[in-house]
C-alpha atoms as a PDB file:
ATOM      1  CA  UNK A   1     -21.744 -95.372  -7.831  1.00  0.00           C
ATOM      2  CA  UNK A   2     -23.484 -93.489 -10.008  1.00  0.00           C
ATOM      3  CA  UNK A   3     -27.528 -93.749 -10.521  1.00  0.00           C
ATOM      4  CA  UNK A   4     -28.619 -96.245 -12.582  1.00  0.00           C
ATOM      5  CA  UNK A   5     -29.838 -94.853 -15.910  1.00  0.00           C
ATOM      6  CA  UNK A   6     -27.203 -91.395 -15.608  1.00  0.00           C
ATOM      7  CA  UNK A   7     -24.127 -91.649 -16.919  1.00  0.00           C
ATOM      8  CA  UNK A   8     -20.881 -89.770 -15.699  1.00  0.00           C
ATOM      9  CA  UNK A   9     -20.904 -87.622 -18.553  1.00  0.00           C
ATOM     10  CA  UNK A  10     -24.518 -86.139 -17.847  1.00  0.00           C
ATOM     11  CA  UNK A  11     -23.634 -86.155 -14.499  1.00  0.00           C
ATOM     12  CA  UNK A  12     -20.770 -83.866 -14.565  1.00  0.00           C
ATOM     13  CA  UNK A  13     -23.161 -81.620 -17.227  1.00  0.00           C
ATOM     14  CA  UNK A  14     -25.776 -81.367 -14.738  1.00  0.00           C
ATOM     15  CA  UNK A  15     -23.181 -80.296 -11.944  1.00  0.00           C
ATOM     16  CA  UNK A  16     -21.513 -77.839 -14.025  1.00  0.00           C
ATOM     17  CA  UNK A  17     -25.401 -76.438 -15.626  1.00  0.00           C
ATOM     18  CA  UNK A  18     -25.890 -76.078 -11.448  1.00  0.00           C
ATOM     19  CA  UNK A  19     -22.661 -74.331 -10.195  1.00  0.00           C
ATOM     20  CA  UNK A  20     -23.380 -71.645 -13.028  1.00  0.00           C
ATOM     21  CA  UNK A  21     -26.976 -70.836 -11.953  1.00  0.00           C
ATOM     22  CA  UNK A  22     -26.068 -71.123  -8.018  1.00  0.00           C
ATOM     23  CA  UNK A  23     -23.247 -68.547  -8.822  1.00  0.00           C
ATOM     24  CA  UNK A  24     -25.770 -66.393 -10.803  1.00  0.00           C
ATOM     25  CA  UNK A  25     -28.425 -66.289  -8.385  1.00  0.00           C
ATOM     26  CA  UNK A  26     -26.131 -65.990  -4.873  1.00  0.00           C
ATOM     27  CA  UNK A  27     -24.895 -62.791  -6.385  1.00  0.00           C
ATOM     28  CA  UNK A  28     -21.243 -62.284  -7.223  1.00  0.00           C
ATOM     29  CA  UNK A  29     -17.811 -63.309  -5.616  1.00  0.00           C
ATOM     30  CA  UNK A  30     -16.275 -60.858  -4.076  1.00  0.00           C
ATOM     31  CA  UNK A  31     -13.272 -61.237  -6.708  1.00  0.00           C
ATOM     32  CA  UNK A  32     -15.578 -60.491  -9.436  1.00  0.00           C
ATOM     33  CA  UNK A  33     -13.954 -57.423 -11.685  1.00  0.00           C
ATOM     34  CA  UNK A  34     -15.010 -54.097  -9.886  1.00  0.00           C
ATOM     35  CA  UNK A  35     -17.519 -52.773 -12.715  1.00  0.00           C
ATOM     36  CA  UNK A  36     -19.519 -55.319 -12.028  1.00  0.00           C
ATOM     37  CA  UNK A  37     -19.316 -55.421  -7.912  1.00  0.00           C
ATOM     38  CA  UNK A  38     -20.123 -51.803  -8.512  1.00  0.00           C
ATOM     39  CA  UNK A  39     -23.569 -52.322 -10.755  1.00  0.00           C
ATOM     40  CA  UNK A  40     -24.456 -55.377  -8.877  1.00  0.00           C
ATOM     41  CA  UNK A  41     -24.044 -54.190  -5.333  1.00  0.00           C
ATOM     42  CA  UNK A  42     -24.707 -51.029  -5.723  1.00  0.00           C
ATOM     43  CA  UNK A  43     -28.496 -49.685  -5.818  1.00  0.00           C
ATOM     44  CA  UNK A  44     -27.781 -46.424  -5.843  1.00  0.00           C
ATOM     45  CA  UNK A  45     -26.424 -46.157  -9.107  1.00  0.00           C
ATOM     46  CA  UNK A  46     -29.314 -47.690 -10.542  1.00  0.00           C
ATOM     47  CA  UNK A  47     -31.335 -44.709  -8.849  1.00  0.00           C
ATOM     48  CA  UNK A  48     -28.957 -42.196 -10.267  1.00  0.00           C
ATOM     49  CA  UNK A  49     -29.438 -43.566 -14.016  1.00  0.00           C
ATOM     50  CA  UNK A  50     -33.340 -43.247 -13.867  1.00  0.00           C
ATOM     51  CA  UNK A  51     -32.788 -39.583 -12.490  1.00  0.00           C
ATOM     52  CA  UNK A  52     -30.801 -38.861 -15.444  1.00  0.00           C
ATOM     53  CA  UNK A  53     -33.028 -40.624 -17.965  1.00  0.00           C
ATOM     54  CA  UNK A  54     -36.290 -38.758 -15.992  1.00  0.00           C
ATOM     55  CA  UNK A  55     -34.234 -35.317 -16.331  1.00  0.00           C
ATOM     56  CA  UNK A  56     -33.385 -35.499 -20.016  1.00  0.00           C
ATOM     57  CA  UNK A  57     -36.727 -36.979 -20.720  1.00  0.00           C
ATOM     58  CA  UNK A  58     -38.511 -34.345 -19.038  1.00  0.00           C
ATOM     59  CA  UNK A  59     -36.066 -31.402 -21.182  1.00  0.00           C
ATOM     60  CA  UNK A  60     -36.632 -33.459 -24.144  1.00  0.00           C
ATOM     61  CA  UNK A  61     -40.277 -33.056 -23.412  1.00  0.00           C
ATOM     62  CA  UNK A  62     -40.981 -29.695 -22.457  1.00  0.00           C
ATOM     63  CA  UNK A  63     -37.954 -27.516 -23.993  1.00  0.00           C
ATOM     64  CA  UNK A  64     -36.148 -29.779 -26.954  1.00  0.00           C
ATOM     65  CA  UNK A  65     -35.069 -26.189 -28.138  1.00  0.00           C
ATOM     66  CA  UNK A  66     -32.766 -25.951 -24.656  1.00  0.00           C
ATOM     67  CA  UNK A  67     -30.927 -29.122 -26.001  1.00  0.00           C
ATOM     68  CA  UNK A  68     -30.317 -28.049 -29.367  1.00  0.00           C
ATOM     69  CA  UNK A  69     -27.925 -25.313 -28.146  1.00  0.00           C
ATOM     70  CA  UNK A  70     -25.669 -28.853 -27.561  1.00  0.00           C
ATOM     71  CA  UNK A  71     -27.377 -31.092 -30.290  1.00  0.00           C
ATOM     72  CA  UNK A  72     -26.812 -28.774 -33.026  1.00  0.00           C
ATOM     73  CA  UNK A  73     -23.285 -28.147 -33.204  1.00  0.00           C
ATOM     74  CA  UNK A  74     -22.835 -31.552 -32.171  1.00  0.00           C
ATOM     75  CA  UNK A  75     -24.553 -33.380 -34.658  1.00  0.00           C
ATOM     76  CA  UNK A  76     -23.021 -30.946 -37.523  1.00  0.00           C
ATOM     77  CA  UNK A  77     -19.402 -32.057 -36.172  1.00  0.00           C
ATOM     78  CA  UNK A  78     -20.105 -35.732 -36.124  1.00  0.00           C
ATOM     79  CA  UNK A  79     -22.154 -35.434 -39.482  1.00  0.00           C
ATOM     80  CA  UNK A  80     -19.647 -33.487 -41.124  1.00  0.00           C
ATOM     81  CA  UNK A  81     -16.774 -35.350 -40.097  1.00  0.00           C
ATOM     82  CA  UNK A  82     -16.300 -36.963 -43.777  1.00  0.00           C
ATOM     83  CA  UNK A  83     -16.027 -40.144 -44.997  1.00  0.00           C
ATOM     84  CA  UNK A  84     -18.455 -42.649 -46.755  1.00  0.00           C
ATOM     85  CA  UNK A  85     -22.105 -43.722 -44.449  1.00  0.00           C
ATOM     86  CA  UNK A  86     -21.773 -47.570 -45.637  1.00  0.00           C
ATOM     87  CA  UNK A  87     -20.106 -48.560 -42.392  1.00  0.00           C
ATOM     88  CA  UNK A  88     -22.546 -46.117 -39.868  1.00  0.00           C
ATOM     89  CA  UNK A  89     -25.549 -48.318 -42.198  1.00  0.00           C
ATOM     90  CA  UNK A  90     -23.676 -51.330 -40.885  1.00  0.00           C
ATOM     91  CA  UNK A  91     -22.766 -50.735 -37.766  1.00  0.00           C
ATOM     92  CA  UNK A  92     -26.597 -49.213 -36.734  1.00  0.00           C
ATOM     93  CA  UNK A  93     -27.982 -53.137 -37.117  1.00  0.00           C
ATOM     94  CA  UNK A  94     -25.625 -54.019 -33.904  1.00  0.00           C
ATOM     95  CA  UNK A  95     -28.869 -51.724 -32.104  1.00  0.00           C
ATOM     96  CA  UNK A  96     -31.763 -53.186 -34.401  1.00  0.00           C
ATOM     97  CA  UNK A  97     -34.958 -54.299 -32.580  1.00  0.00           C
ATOM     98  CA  UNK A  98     -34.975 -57.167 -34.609  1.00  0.00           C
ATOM     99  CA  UNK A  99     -31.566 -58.578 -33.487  1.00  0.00           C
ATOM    100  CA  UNK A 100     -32.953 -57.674 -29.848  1.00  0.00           C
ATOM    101  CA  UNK A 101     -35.668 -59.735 -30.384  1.00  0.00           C
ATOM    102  CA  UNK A 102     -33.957 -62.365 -31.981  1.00  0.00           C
ATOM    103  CA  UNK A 103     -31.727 -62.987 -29.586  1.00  0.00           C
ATOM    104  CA  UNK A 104     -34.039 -62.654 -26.905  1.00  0.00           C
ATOM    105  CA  UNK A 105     -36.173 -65.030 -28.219  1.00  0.00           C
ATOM    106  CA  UNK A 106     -33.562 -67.056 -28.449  1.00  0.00           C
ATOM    107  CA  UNK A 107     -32.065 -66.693 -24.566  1.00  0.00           C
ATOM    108  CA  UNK A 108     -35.677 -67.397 -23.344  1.00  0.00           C
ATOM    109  CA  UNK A 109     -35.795 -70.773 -25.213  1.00  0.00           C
ATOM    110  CA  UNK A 110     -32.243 -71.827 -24.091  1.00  0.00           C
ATOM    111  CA  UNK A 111     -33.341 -71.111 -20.618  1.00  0.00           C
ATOM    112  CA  UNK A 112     -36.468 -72.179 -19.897  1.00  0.00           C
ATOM    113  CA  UNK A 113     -35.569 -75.697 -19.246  1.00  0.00           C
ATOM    114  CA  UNK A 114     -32.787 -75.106 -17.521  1.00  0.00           C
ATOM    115  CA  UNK A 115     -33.607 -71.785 -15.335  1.00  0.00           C
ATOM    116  CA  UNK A 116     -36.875 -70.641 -15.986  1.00  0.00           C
ATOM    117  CA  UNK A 117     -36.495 -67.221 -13.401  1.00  0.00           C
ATOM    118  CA  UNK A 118     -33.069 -66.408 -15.741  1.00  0.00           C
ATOM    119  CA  UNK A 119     -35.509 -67.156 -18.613  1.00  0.00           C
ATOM    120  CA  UNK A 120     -38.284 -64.576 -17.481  1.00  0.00           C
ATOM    121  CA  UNK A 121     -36.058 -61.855 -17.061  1.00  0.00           C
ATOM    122  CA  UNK A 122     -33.675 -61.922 -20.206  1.00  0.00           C
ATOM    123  CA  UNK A 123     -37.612 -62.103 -21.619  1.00  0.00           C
ATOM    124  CA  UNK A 124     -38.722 -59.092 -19.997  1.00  0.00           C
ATOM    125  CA  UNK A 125     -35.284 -57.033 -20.079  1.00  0.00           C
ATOM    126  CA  UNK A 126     -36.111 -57.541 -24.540  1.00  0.00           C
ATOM    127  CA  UNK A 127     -39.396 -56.471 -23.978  1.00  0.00           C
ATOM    128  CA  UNK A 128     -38.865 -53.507 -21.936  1.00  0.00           C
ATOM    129  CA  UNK A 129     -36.497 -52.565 -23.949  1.00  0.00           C
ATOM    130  CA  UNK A 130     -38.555 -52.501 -26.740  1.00  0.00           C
ATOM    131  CA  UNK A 131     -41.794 -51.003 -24.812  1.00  0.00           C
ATOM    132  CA  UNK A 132     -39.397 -48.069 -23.382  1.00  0.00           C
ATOM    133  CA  UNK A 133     -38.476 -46.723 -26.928  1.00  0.00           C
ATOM    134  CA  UNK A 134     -41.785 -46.970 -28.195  1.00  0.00           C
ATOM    135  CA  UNK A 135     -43.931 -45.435 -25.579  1.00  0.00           C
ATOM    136  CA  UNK A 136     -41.371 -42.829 -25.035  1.00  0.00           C
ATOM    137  CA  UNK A 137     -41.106 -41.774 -28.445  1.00  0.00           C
ATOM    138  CA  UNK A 138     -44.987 -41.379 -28.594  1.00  0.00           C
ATOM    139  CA  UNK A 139     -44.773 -39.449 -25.317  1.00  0.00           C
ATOM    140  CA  UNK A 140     -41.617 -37.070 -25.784  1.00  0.00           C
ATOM    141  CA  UNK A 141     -43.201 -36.628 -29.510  1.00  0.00           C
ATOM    142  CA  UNK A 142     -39.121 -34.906 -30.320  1.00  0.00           C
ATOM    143  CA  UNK A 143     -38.965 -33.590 -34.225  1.00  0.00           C
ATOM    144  CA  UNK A 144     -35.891 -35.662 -35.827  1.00  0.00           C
ATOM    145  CA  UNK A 145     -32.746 -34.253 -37.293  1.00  0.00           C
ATOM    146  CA  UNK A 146     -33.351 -32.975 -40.862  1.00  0.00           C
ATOM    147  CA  UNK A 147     -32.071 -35.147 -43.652  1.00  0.00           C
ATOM    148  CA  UNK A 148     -32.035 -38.471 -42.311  1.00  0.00           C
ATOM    149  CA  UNK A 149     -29.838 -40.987 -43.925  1.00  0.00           C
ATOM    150  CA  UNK A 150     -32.514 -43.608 -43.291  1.00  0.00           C
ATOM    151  CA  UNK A 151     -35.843 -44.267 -42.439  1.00  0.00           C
ATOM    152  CA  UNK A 152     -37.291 -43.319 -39.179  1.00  0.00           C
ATOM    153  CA  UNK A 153     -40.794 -43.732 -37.294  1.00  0.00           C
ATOM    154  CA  UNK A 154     -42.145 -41.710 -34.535  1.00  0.00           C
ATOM    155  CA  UNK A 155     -40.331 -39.691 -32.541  1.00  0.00           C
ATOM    156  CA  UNK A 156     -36.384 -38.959 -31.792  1.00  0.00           C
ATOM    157  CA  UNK A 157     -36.319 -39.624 -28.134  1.00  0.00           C
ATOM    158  CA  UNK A 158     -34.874 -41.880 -27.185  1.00  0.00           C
ATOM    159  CA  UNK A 159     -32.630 -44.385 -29.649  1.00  0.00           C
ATOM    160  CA  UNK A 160     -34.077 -47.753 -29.563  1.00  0.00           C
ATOM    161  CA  UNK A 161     -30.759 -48.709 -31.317  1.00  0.00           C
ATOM    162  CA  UNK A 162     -28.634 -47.713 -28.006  1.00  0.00           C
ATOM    163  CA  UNK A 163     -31.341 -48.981 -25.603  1.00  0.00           C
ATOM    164  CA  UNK A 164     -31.224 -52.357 -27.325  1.00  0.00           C
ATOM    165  CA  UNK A 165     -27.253 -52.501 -27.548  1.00  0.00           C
ATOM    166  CA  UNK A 166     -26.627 -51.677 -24.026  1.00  0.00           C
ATOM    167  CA  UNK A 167     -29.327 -54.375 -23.288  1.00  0.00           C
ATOM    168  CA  UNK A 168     -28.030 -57.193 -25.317  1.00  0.00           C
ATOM    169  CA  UNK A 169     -24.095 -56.425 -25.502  1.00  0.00           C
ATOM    170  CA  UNK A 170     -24.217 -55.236 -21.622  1.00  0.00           C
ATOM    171  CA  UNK A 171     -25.531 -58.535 -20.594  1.00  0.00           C
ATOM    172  CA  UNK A 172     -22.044 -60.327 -22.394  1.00  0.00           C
ATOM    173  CA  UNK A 173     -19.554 -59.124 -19.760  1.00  0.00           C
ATOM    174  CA  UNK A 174     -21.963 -60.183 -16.483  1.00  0.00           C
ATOM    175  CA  UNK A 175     -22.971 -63.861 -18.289  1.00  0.00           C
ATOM    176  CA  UNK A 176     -19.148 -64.705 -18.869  1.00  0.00           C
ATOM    177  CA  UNK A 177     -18.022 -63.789 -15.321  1.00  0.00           C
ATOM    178  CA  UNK A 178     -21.008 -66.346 -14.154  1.00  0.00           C
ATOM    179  CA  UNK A 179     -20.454 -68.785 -16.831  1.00  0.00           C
ATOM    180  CA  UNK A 180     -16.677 -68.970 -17.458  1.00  0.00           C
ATOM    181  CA  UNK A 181     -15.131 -67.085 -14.164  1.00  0.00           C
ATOM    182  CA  UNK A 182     -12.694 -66.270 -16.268  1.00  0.00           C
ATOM    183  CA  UNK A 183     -11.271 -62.191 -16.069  1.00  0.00           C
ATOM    184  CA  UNK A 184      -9.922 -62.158 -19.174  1.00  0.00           C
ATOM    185  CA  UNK A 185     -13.152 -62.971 -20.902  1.00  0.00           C
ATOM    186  CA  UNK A 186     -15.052 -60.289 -18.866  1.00  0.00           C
ATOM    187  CA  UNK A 187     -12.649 -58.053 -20.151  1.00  0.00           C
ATOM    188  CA  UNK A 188     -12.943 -58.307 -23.163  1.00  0.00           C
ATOM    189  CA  UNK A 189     -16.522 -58.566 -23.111  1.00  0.00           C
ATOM    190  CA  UNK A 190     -16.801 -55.192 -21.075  1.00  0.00           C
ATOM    191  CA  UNK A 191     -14.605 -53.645 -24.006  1.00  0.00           C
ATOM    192  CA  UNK A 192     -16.945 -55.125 -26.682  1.00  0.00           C
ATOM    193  CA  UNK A 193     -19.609 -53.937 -24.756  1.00  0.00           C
ATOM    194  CA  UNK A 194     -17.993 -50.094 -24.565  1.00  0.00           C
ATOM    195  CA  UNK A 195     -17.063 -50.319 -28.559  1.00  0.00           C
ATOM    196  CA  UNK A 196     -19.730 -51.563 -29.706  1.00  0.00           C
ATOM    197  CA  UNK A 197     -22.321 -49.170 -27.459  1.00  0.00           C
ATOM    198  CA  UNK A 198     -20.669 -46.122 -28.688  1.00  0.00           C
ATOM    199  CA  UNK A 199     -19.801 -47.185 -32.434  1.00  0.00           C
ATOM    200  CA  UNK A 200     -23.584 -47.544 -32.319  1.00  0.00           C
ATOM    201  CA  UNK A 201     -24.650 -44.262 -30.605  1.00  0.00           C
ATOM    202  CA  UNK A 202     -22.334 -42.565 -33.435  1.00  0.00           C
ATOM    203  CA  UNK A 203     -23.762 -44.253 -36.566  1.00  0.00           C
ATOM    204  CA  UNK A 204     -27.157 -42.916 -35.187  1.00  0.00           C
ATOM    205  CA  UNK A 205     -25.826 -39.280 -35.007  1.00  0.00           C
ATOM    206  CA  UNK A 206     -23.911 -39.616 -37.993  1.00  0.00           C
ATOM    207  CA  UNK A 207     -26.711 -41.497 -40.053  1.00  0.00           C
ATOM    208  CA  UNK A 208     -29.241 -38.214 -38.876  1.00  0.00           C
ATOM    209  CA  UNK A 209     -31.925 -40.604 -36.946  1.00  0.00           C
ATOM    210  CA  UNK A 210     -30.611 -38.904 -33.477  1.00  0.00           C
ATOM    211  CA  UNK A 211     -29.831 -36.101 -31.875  1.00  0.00           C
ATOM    212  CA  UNK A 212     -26.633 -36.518 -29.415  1.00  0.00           C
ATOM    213  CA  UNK A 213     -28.521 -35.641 -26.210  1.00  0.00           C
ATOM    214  CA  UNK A 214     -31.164 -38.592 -27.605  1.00  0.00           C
ATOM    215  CA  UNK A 215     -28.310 -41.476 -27.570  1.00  0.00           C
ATOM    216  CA  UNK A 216     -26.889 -40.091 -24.525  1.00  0.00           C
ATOM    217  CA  UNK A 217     -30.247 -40.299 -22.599  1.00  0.00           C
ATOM    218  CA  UNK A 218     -30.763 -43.363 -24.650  1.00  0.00           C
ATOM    219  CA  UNK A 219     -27.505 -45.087 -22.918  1.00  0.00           C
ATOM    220  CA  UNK A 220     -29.189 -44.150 -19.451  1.00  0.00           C
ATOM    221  CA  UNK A 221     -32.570 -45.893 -20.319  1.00  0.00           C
ATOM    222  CA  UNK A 222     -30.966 -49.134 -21.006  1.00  0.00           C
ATOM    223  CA  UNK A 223     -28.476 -49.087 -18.055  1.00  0.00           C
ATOM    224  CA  UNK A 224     -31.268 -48.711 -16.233  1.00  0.00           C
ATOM    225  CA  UNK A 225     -33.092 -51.798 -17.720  1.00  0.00           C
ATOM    226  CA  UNK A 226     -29.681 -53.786 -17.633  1.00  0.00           C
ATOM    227  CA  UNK A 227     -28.840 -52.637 -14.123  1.00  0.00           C
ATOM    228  CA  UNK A 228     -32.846 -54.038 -12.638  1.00  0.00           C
ATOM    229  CA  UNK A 229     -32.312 -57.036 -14.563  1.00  0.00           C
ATOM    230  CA  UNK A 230     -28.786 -57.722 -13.585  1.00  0.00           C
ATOM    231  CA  UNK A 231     -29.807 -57.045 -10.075  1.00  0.00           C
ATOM    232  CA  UNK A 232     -32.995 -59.299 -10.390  1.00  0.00           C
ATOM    233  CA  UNK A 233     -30.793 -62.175 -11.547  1.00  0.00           C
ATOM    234  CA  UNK A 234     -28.789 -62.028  -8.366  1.00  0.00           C
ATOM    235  CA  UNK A 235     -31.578 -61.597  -5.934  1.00  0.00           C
ATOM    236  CA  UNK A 236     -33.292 -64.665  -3.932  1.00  0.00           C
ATOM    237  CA  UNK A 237     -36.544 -64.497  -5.975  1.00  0.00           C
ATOM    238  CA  UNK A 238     -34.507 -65.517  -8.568  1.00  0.00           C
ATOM    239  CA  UNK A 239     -32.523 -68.767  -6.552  1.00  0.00           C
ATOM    240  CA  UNK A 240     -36.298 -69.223  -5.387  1.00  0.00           C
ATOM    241  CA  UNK A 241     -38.061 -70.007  -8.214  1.00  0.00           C
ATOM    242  CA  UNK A 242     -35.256 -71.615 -10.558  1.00  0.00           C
ATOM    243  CA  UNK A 243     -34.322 -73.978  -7.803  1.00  0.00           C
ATOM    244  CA  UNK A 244     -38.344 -74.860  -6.720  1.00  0.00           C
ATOM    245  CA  UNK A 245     -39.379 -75.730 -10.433  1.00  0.00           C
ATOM    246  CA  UNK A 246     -37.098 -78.288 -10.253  1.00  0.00           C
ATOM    247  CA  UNK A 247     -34.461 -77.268 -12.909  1.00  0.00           C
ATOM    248  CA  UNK A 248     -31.301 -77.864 -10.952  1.00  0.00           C
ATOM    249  CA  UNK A 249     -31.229 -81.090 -10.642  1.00  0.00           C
ATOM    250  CA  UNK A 250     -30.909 -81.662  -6.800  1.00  0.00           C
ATOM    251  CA  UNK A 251     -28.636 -84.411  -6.613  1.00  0.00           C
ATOM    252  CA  UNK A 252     -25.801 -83.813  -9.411  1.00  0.00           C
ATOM    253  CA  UNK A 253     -23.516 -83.572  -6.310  1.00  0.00           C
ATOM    254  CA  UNK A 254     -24.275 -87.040  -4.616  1.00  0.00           C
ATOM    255  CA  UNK A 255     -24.133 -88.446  -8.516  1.00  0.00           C
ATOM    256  CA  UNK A 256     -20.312 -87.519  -9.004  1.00  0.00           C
ATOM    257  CA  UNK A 257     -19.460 -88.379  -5.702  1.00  0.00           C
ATOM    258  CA  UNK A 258     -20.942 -91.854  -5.999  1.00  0.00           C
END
């Protein structure tokens, strides 16, 4: 029988609430899609997206001029390629720090009664997100494209647009392999992910906030955010702390079975 007080319904939400976390934090099946055995699993890809993002930032640094021999004719194709700038306008707020924070803010409320260690790191993913493009744009210090189609601040380097898109929209295709276990859905959120990514790493070009080698490294810097995170969310600290502050609740099991 069931505990006096729970009903069957809650009881069967509690169970499901647990299997989702318990699959999040005991890392991945091994019939999850290969993209993300390969990001999970993997640390050494991690290590090979900060050594891009340290290499570019370190050119971007000390000789932007060496890029531009790339940036230049690549911007001026992708600028020039015609047609109106309403849709780059839209497309750009996919990137915006404000829907970053927004939904951020939002994730770390959802969670926090329910898995406070998932809760912590969609929280600091968000805000290193947004500390990376700040702090690197005051160190880097890289002159903007002439022209710009809308209003900047500080420097070029990196995108804060791309960072926060591969944050946010990267996080879709891991979160509906743990939530739904469905294939079809982490399809579709990878291509989501890959459309909406590069639709926004164009409209930055195209809109003259960017140079190409800026959204490019830009990409890097927030794999390498997503990647730590995804990793961290796998990882027994994570199964740790969730389970020992007492938001699984340890007996959903015995509840449907009685």
């Amino acid at each position: 029988m069931l505990t006096p007080g729970v009903s069957g319904v809650a009881a069967e939400d509690s169970f499901a609430e647990t299997t989702c976390f318990h699959r999040l934090h005991r890392g991945l099946l091994d019939d999850a899609p290969w993209f993300l055995r390969v990001s999970l699993g993997n640390r050494v890809l991690l290590t090979v997206t900060l050594v891009v993002t340290a290499f570019l930032g370190v050119i971007a640094a000390s000789n932007p001029e060496w890029l531009l021999r790339f940036d230049e004719p690549a911007s001026e194709w992708v600028r020039g390629s015609g047609g109106q700038l309403s849709f780059s306008r839209l497309v750009t707020n996919l990137g915006s720090p404000n829907l970053a924070v927004a939904i951020g803010l939002v994730s770390v409320t959802a969670l926090w009664r329910r898995c406070r260690a998932s809760s912590l790191t969609f929280g600091v993913l968000v805000a290193g997100a947004l500390a990376a493009d700040i702090v690197l744009k005051i160190v880097v210090d890289r002159a903007r494209p002439l022209d710009s189609a809308v209003d900047t601040a500080l420097g070029s380097f990196p995108s804060g647009h791309v960072i926060h898109a591969v944050v946010i929209f990267g996080l879709i295709p891991f979160l509906l392999w743990v939530l739904t276990n469905n294939r079809t859905l982490v399809w579709l959120g990878a291509v989501l992910f890959i459309v909406v990514v590069a639709s926004v790493a164009v409209s930055r070009v195209r809109l003259g906030a960017h140079w190409p080698s800026d959204v490019i490294a830009s990409f890097f810097i927030g794999a390498s955010l997503l990647l730590a995170a995804e990793q961290l969310l796998t990882s027994a600290w994570a199964g740790n702390h969730c389970t020992s502050l007492g938001h699984h609740p340890p007996h959903a099991t015995q509840l449907l079975q009685g």
